[in-house]
Structure formats: C-alpha cells, structure tokens
C-alpha atoms as a PDB file:
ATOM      1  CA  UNK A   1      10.398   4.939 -86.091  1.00  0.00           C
ATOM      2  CA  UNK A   2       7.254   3.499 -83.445  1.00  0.00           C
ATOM      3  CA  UNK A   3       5.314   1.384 -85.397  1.00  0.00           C
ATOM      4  CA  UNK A   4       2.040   1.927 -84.014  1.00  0.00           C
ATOM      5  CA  UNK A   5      -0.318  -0.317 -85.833  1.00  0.00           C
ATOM      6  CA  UNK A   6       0.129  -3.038 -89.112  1.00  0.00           C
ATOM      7  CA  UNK A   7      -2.589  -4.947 -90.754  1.00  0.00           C
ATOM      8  CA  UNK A   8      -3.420  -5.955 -94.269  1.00  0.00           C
ATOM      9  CA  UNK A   9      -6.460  -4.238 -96.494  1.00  0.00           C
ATOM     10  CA  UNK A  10      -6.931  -6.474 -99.593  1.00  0.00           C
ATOM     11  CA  UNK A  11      -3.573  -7.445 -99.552  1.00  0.00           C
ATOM     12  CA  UNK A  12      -1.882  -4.281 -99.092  1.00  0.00           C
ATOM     13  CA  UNK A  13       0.375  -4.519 -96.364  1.00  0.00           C
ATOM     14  CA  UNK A  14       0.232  -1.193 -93.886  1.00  0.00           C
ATOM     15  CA  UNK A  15       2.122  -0.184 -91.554  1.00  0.00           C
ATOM     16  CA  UNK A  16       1.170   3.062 -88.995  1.00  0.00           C
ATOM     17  CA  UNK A  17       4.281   5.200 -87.811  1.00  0.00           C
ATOM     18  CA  UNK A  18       4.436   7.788 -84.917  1.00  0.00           C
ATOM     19  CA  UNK A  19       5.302  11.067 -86.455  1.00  0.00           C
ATOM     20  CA  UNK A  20       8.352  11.830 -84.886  1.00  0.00           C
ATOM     21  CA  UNK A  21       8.846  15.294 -87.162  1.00  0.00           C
ATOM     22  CA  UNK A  22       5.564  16.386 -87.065  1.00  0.00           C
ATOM     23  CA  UNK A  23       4.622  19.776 -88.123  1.00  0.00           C
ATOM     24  CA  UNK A  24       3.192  22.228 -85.124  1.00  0.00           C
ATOM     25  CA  UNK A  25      -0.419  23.480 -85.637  1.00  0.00           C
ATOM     26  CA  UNK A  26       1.437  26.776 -85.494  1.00  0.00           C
ATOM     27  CA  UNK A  27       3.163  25.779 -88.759  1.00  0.00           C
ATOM     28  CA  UNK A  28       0.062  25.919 -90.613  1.00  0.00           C
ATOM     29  CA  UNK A  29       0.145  29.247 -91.184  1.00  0.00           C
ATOM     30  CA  UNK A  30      -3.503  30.066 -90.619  1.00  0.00           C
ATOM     31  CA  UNK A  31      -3.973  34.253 -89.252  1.00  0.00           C
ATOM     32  CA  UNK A  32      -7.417  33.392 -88.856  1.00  0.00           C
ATOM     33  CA  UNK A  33      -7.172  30.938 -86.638  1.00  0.00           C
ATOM     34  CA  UNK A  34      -3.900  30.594 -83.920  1.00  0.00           C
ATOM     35  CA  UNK A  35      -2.811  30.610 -80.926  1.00  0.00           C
ATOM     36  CA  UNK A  36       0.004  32.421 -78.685  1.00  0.00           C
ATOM     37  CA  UNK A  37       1.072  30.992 -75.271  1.00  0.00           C
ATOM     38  CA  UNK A  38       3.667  32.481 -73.296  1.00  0.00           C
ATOM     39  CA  UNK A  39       5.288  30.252 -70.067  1.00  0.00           C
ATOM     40  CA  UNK A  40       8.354  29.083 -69.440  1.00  0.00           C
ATOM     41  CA  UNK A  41       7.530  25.433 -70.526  1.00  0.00           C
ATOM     42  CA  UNK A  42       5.042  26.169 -73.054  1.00  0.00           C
ATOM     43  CA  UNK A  43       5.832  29.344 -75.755  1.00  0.00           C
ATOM     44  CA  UNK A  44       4.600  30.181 -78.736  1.00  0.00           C
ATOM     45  CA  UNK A  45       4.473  34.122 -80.352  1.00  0.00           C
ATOM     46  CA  UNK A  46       1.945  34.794 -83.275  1.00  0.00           C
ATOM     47  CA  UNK A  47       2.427  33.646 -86.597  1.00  0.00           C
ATOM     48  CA  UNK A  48       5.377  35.272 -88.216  1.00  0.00           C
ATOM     49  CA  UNK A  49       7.304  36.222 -85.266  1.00  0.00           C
ATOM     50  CA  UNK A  50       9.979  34.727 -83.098  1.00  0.00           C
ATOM     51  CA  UNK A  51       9.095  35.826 -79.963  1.00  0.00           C
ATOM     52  CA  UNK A  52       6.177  37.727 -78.186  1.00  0.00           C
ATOM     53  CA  UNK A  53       7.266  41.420 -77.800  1.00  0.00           C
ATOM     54  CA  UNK A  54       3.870  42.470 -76.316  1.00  0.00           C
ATOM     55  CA  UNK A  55       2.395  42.024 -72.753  1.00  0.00           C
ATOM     56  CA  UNK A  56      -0.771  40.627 -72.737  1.00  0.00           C
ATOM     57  CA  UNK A  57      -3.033  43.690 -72.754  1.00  0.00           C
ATOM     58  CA  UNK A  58      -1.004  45.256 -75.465  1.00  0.00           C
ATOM     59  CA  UNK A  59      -1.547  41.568 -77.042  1.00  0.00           C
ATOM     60  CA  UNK A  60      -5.224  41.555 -76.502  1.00  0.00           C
ATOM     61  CA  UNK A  61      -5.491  45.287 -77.003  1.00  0.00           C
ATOM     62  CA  UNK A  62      -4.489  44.936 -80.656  1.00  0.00           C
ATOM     63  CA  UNK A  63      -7.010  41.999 -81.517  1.00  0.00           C
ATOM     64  CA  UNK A  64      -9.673  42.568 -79.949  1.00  0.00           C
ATOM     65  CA  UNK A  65     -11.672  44.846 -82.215  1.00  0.00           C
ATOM     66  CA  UNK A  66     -10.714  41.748 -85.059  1.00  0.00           C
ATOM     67  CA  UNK A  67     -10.400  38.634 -83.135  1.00  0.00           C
ATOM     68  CA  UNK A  68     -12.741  36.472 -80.938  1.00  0.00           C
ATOM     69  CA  UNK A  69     -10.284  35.637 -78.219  1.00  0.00           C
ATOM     70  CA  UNK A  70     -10.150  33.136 -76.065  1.00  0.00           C
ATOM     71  CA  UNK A  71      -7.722  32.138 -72.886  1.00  0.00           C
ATOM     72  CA  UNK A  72      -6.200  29.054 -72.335  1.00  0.00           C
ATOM     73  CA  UNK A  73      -4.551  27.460 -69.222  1.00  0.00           C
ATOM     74  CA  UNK A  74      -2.041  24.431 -69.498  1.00  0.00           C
ATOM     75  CA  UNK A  75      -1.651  21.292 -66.971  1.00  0.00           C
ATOM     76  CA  UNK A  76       2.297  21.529 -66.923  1.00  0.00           C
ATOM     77  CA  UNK A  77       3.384  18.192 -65.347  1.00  0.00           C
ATOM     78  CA  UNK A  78       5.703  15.245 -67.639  1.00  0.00           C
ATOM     79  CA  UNK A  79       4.463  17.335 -70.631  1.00  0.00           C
ATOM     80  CA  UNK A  80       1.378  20.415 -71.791  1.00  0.00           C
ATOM     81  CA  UNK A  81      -2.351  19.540 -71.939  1.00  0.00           C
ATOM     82  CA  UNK A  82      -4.272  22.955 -72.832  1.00  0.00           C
ATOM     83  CA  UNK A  83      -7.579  23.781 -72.249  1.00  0.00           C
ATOM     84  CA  UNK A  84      -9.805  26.775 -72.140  1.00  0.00           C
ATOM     85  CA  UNK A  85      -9.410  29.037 -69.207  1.00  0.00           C
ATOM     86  CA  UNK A  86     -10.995  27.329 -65.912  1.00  0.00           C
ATOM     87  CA  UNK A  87     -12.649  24.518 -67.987  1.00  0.00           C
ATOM     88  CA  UNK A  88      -9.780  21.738 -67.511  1.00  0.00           C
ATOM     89  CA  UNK A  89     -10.624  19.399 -65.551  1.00  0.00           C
ATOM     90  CA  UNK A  90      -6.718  18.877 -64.221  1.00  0.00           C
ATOM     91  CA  UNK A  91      -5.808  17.212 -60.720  1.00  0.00           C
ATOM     92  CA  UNK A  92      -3.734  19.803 -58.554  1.00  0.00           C
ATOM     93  CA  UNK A  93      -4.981  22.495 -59.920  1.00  0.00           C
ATOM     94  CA  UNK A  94      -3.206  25.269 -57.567  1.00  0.00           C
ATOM     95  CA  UNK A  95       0.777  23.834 -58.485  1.00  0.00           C
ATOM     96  CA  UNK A  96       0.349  22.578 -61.810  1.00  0.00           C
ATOM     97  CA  UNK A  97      -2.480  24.695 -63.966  1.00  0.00           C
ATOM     98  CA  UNK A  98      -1.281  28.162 -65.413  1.00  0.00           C
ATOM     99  CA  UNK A  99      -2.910  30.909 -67.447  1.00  0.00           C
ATOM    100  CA  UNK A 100      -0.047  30.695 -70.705  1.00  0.00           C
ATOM    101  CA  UNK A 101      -2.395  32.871 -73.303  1.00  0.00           C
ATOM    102  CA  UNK A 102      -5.143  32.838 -75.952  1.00  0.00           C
ATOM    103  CA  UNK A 103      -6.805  31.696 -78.739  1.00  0.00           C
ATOM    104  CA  UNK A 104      -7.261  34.378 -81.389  1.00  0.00           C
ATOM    105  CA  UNK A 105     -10.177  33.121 -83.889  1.00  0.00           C
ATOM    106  CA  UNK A 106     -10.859  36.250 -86.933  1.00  0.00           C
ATOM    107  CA  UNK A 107     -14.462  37.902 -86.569  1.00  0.00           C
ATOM    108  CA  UNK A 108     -14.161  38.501 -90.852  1.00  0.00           C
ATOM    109  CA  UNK A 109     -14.137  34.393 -91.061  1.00  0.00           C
ATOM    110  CA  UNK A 110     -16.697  33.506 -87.758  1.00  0.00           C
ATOM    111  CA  UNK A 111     -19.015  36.293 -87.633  1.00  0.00           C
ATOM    112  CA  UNK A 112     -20.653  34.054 -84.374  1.00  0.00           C
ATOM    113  CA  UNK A 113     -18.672  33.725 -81.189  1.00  0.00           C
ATOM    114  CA  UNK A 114     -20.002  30.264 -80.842  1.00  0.00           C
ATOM    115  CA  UNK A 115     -18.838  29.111 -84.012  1.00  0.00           C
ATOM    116  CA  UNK A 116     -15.664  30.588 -83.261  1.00  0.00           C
ATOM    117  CA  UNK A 117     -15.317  28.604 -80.209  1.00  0.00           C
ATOM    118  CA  UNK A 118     -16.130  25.716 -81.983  1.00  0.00           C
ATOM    119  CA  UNK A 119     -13.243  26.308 -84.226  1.00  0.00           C
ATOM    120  CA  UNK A 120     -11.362  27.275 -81.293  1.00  0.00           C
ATOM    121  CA  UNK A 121     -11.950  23.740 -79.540  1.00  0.00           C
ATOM    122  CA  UNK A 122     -10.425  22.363 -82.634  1.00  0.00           C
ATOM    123  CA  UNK A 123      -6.970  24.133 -82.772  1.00  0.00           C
ATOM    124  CA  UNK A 124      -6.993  22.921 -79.128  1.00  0.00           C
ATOM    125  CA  UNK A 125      -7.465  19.087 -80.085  1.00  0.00           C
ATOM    126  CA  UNK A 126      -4.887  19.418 -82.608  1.00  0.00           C
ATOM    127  CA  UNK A 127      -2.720  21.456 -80.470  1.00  0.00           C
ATOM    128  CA  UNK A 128      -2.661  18.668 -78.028  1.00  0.00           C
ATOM    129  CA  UNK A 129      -2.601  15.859 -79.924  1.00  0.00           C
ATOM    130  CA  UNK A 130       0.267  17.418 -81.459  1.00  0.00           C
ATOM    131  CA  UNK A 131       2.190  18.286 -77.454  1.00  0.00           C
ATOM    132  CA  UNK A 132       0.888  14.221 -76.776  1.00  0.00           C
ATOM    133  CA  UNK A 133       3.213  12.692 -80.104  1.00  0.00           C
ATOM    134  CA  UNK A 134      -1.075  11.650 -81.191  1.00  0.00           C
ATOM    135  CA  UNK A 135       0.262  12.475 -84.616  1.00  0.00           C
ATOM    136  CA  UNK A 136       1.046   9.404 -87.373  1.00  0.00           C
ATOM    137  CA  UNK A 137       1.953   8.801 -90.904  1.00  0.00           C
ATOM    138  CA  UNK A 138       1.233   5.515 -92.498  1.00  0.00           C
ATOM    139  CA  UNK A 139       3.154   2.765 -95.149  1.00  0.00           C
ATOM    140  CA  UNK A 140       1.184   0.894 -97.953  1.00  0.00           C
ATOM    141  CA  UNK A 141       2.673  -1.266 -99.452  1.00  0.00           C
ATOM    142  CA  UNK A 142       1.743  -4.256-101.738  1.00  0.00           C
ATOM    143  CA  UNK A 143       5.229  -5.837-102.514  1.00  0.00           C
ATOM    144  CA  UNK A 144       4.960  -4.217-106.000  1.00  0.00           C
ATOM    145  CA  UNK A 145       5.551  -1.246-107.601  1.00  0.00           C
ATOM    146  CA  UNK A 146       2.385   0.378-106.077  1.00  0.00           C
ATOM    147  CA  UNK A 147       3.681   1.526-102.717  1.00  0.00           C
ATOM    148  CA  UNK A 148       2.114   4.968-101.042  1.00  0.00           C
ATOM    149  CA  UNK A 149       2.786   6.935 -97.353  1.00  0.00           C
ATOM    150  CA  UNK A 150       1.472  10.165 -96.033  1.00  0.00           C
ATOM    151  CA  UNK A 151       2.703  11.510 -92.819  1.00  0.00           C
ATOM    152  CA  UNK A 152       1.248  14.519 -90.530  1.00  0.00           C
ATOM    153  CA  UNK A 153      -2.408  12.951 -89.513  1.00  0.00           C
ATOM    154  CA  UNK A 154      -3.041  14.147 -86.693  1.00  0.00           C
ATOM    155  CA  UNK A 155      -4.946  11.400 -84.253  1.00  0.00           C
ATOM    156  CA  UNK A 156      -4.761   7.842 -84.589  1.00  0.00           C
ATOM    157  CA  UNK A 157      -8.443   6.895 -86.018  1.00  0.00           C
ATOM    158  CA  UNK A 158      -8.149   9.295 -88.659  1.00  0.00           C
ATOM    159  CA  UNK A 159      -4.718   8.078 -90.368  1.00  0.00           C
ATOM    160  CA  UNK A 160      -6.161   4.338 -90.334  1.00  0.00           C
ATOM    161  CA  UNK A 161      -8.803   5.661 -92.302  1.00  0.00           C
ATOM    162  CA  UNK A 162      -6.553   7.335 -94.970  1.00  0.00           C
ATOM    163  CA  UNK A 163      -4.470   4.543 -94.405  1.00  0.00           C
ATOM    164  CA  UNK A 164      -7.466   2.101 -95.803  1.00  0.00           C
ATOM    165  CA  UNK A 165      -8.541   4.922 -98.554  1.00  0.00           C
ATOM    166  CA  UNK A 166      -4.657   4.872-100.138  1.00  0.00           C
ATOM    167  CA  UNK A 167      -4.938   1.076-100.018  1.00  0.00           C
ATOM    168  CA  UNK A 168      -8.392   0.741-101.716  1.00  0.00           C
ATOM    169  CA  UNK A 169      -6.541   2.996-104.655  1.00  0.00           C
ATOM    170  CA  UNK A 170      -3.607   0.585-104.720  1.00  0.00           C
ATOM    171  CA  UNK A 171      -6.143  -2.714-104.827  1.00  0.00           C
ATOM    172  CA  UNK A 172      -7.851  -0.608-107.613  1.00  0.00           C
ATOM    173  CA  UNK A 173      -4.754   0.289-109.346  1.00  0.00           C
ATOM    174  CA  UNK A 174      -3.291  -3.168-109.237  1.00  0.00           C
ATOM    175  CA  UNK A 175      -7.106  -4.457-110.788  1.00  0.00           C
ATOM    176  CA  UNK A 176      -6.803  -2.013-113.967  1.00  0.00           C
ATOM    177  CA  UNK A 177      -2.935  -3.175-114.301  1.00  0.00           C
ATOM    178  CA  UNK A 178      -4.340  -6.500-114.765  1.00  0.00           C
ATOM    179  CA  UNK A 179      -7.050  -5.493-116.615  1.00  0.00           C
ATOM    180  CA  UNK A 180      -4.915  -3.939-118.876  1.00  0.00           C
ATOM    181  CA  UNK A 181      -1.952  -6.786-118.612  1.00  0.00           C
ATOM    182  CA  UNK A 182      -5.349  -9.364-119.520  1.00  0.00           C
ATOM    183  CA  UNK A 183      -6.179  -6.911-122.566  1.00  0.00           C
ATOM    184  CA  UNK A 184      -2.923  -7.168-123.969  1.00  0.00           C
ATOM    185  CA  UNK A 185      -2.377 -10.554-123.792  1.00  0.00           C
ATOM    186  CA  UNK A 186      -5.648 -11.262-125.844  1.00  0.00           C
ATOM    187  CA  UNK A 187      -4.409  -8.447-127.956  1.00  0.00           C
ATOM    188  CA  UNK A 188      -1.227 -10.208-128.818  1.00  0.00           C
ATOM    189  CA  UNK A 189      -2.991 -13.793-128.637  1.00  0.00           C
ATOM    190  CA  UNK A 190      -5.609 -12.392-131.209  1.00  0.00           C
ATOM    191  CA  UNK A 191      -2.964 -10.853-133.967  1.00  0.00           C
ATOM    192  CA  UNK A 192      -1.258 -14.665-133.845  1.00  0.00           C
END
C-alpha cells in the first residue's frame, strides 16, 4: 500500500492510500455512458462483452441512430493518456498517437450533443485518472472504536475531501458518545 498523504482533522488520524485494485470506469456498468477502444496496448469491448466482434463501421453503424459518438486517440508511450480525436495536445504525434475508438454517450439521456460531450469529457478524466493509478482510498482513524475507510475516489483532491467529511462524523460521533457517557454519569450520580 502507497501512502499518499496523512494528516490529522480534529484528532482523527488519516491516512490516504493509492488504490492499487481500483475498479475500471468500464466496471461501472453505465450503457448510457461508455467507452470501447480497440489497440493492441489499450482494449476495451462494450459493456457486457469480452471482446469487440465488430469492425468499427459495423460498431458505429449500430449506435449511431442512439448514441452521440465520439472518437478518441491515445498517447501510447510508458502508459495510455486518451483524448478526443485530434484534440491531444501529445509530443510526437506521428509514432506515438493512435485512433483506438469512441465514446458512445445515449441521445434518450443527453438530448444535446454538447451536453453529451460534456459528459463525454468526464468518462475521459476518469478514464485517465484511472490508466494514471490517480485513484485513492483513505483511513480514519481516531485510536478508538470509531475507525472508517472508503476506497475507489477517483483523483486526489476529491478523496481528501471525503476523507475530512468521514472525520467530521467521527469528531461528531465521539462528541454525542460523551455526551451521552456525561448524561449517564449524572444519571447514576443523581439516583445516589
């Protein structure tokens, strides 16, 4: 496990953690929104399958009349960095840059190309943050019984932030415990 980060929130103790199993985007299971790459270095096949049986026009053929779609390229060099087609802005573009397939976004859920793109630019972040290990789980801990992780956030700012949210319920968890501990005490003091 890479610790990536510690530091204390109110005296919880946390501790952020590269993701070393973390799930792909294409895990998520979303038809609506996915993608489908096809290169030697870089493969993925629609949601549901193993592999991708089509070529690409038999591919694009089939979603078109139901699916914005848009192509993607990857920078293939010590790992994948995708982009949309001809927008990358990779060094050595003629040995290292190749067309690997498309994003398919549902017209029934963005009725808008733009807003489909917008979602598309998304699944593209996460998809590379996920190809660039940018994904982290985090460790609270306040040397009590309150102790809480999460894993799978995908990009380092936003698991620090859940990171701080899960402590700020521990801190408020411990403060009603001795609330509660104060209550009965008096309780017990009172009935003597």
């Amino acid at each position: 496990m890479n610790t990536v980060n510690t530091f204390e929130h109110k005296g919880v103790s946390v501790k952020i953690i590269q993701d070393e199993d973390a799930q792909s985007p294409q895990e998520f299971g979303d038809d609506g929104l996915f993608l489908v790459a096809k290169h030697r270095d870089f493969y993925v096949p629609e949601p549901g399958e193993k592999r991708i049986t089509d070529d690409w026009e038999t591919l694009h053929a089939r979603y078109k009349k139901t699916h914005w779609i848009f192509h993607i390229e990857a920078y293939i060099h010590s790992g994948v960095v995708l982009a949309f087609s001809h927008v990358g802005n990779f060094p050595d573009r003629q040995w290292d840059v190749s067309q690997v397939g498309a994003i398919f976004a549902a017209k029934s859920e963005w009725r808008l190309s733009a807003k489909a793109r917008k979602s598309a630019e998304g699944l593209l972040e996460t998809w590379n943050q996920y190809l660039s290990g940018d994904v982290y789980g985090f460790v609270c801990d306040d040397d009590g019984p309150n102790e809480d992780s999460c894993w799978g956030f995908y990009g380092l700012e936003y698991c620090e932030e859940q990171a701080r949210e899960s402590a700020e319920h521990i801190v408020k968890k411990r403060e009603q415990e001795a609330t509660e501990a104060h209550r009965c005490a008096c309780a017990d003091i009172a009935t003597v």
